[in-house]
N, C-alpha and C. Protein backbone atom coordinates (compact mmCIF):
# COMPACT_ATOMS: atom_id res chain seq x y z
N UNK A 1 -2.23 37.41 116.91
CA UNK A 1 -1.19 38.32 117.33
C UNK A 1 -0.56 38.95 116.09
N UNK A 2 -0.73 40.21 116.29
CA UNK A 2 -0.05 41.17 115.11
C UNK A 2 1.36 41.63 115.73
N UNK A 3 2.46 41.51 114.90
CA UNK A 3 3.72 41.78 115.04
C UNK A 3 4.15 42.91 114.41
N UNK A 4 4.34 44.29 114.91
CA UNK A 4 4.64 45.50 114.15
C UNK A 4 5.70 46.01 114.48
N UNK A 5 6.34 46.64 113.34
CA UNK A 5 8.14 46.69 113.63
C UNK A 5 7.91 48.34 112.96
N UNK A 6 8.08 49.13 113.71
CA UNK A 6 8.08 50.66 114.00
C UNK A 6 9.65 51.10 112.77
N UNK A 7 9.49 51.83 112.02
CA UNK A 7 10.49 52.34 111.58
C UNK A 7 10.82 54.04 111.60
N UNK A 8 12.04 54.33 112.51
CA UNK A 8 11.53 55.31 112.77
C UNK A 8 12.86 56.57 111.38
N UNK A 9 12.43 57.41 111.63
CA UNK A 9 13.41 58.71 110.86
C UNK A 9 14.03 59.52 111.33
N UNK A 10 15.11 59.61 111.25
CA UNK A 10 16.10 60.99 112.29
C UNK A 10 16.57 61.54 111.10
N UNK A 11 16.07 62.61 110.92
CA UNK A 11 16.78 64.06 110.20
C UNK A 11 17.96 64.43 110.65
N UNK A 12 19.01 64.55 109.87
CA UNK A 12 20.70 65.61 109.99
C UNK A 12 20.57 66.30 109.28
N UNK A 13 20.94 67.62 109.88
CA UNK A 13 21.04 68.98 108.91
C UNK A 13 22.84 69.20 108.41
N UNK A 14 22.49 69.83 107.20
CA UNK A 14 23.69 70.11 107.62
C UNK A 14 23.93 71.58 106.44
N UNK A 15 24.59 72.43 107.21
CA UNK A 15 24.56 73.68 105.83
C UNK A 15 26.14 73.84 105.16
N UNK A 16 25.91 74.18 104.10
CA UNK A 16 27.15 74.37 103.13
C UNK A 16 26.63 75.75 102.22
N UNK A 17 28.33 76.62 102.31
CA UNK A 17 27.73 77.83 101.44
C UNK A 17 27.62 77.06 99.92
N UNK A 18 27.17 78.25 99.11
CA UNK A 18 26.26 78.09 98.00
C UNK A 18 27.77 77.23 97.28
N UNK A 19 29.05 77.80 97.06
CA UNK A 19 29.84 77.42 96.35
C UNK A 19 30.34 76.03 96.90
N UNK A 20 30.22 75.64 97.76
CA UNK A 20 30.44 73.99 98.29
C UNK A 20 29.49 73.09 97.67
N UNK A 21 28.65 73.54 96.58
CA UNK A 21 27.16 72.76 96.32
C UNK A 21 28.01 71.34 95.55
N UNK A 22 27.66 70.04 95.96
CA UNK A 22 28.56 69.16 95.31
C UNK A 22 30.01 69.03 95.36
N UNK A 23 30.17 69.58 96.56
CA UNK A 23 31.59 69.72 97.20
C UNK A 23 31.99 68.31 97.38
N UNK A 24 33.39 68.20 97.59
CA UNK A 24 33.69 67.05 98.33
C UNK A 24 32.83 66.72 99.95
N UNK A 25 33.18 67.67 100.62
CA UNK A 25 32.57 67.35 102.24
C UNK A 25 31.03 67.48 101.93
N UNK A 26 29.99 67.56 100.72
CA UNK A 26 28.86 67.34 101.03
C UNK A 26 28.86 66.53 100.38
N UNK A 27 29.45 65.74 99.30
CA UNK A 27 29.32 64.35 98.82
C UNK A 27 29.96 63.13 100.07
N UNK A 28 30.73 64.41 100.87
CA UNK A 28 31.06 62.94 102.29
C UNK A 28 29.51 63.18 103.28
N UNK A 29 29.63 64.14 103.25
CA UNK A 29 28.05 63.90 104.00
C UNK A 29 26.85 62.58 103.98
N UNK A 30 26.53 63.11 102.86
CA UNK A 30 25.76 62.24 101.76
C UNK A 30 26.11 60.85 101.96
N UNK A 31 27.27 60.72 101.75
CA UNK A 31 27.49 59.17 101.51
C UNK A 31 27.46 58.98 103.14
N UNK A 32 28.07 59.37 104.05
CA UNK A 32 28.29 59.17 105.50
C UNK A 32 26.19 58.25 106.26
N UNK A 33 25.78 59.23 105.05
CA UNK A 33 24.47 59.29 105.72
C UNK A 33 24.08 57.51 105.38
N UNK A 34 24.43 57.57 103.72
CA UNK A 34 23.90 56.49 103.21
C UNK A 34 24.66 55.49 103.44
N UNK A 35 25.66 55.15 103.78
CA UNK A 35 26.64 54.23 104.70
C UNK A 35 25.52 53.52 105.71
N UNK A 36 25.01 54.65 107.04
CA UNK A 36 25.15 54.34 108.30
C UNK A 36 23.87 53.01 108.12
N UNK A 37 22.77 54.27 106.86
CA UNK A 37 21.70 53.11 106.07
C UNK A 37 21.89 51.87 105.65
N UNK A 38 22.78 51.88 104.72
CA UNK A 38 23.28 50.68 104.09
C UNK A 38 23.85 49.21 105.11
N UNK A 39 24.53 49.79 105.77
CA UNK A 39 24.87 49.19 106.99
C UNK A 39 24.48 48.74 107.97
N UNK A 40 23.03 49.14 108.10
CA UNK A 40 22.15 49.03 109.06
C UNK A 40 22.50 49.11 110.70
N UNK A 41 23.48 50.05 110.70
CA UNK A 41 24.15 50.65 112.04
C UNK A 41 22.92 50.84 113.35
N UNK A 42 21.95 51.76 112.87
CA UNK A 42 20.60 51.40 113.30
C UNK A 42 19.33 50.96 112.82
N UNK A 43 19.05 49.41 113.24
CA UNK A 43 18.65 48.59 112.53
C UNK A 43 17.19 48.97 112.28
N UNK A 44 16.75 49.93 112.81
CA UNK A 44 14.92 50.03 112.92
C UNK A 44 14.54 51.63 112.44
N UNK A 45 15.91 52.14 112.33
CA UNK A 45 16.11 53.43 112.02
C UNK A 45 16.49 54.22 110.46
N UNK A 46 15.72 55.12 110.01
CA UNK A 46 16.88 55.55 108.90
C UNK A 46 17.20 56.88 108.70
N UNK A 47 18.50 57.13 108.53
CA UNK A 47 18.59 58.48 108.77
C UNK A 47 18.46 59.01 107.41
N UNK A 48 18.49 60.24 107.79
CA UNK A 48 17.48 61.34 106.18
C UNK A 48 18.22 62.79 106.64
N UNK A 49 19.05 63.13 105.31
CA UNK A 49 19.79 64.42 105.67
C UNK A 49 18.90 65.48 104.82
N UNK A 50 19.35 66.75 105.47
CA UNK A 50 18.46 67.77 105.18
C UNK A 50 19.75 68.87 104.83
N UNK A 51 19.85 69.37 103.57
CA UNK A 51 21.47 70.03 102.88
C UNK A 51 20.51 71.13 102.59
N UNK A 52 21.17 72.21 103.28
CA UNK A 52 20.96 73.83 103.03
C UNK A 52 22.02 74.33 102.46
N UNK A 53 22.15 75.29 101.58
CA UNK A 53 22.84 76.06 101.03
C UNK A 53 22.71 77.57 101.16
N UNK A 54 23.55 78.28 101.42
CA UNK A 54 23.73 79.37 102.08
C UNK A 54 24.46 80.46 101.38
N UNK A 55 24.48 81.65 101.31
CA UNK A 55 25.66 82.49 100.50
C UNK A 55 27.23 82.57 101.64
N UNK A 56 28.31 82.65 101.51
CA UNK A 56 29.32 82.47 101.69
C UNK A 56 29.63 83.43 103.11
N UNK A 57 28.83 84.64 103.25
CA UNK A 57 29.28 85.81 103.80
C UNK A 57 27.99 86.29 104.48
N UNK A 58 27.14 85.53 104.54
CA UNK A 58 25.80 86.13 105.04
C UNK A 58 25.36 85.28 106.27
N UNK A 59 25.59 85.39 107.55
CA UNK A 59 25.18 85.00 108.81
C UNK A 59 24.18 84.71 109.48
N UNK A 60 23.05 86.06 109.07
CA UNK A 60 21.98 85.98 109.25
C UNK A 60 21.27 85.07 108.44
N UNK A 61 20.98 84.95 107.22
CA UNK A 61 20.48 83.81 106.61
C UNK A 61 21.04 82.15 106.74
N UNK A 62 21.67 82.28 107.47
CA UNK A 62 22.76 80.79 107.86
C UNK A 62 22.17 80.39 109.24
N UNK A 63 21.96 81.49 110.49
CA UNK A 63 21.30 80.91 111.26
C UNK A 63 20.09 80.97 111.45
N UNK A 64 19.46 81.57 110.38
CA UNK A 64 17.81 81.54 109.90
C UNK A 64 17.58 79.38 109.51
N UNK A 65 18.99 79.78 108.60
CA UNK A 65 18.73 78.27 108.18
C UNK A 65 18.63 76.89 109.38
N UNK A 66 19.75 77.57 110.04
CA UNK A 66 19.80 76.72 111.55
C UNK A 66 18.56 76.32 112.13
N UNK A 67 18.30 77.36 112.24
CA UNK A 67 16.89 77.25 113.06
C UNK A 67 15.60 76.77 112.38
N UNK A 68 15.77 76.73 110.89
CA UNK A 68 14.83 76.22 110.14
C UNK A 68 14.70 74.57 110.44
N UNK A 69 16.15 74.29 110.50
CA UNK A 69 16.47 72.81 110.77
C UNK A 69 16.33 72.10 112.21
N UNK A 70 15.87 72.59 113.23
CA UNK A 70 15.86 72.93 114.33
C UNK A 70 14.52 72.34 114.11
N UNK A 71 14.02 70.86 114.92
CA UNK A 71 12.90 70.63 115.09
C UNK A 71 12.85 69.33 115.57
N UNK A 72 11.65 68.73 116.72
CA UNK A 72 12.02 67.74 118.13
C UNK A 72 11.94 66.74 117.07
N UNK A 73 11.50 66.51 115.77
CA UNK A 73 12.08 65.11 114.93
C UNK A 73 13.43 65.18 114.47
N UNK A 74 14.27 65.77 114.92
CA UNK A 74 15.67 66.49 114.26
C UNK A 74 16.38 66.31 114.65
N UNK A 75 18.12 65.40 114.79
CA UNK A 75 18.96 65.43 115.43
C UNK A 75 19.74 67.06 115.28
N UNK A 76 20.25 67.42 116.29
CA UNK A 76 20.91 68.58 116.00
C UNK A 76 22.37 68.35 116.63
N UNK A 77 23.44 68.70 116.52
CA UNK A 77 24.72 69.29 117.14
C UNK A 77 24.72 70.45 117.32
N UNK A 78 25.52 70.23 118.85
CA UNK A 78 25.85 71.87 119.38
C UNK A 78 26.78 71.89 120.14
């Protein structure tokens, strides 16, 4: 009998304009992510963030990015 323990990956996106790069709220991101890991909140699971950067004033390239991030291995909010 072989005993196999599945580990699976959930992607979070998350976008920040270009000047937030190393912001506070994406260093809370970041750590939020590596917390839930560290913690083993879900024990078989690890989550893996995906940080876009964006220009400040440009919409269209922001929900280009959205949708880049947009995929059935992907947690999304809406």
């Amino acid at each position: 009998m072989v005993a196999v323990q599945l580990q699976h990956h959930f992607f979070y996106g998350a976008i920040f304009t270009e000047d937030q790069k190393d912001s506070a709220a994406e260093l809370a991101f970041k750590y939020a992510v590596y917390r839930l890991n560290k913690d083993k909140v879900f024990p078989r699971s690890t989550l893996v963030y995906d940080i876009q950067h964006v220009p400040r004033d440009d919409s269209f390239r922001t929900s280009k990015k959205g949708e880049s991030q947009k995929h059935p291995s992907r947690g999304s909010f809406q």
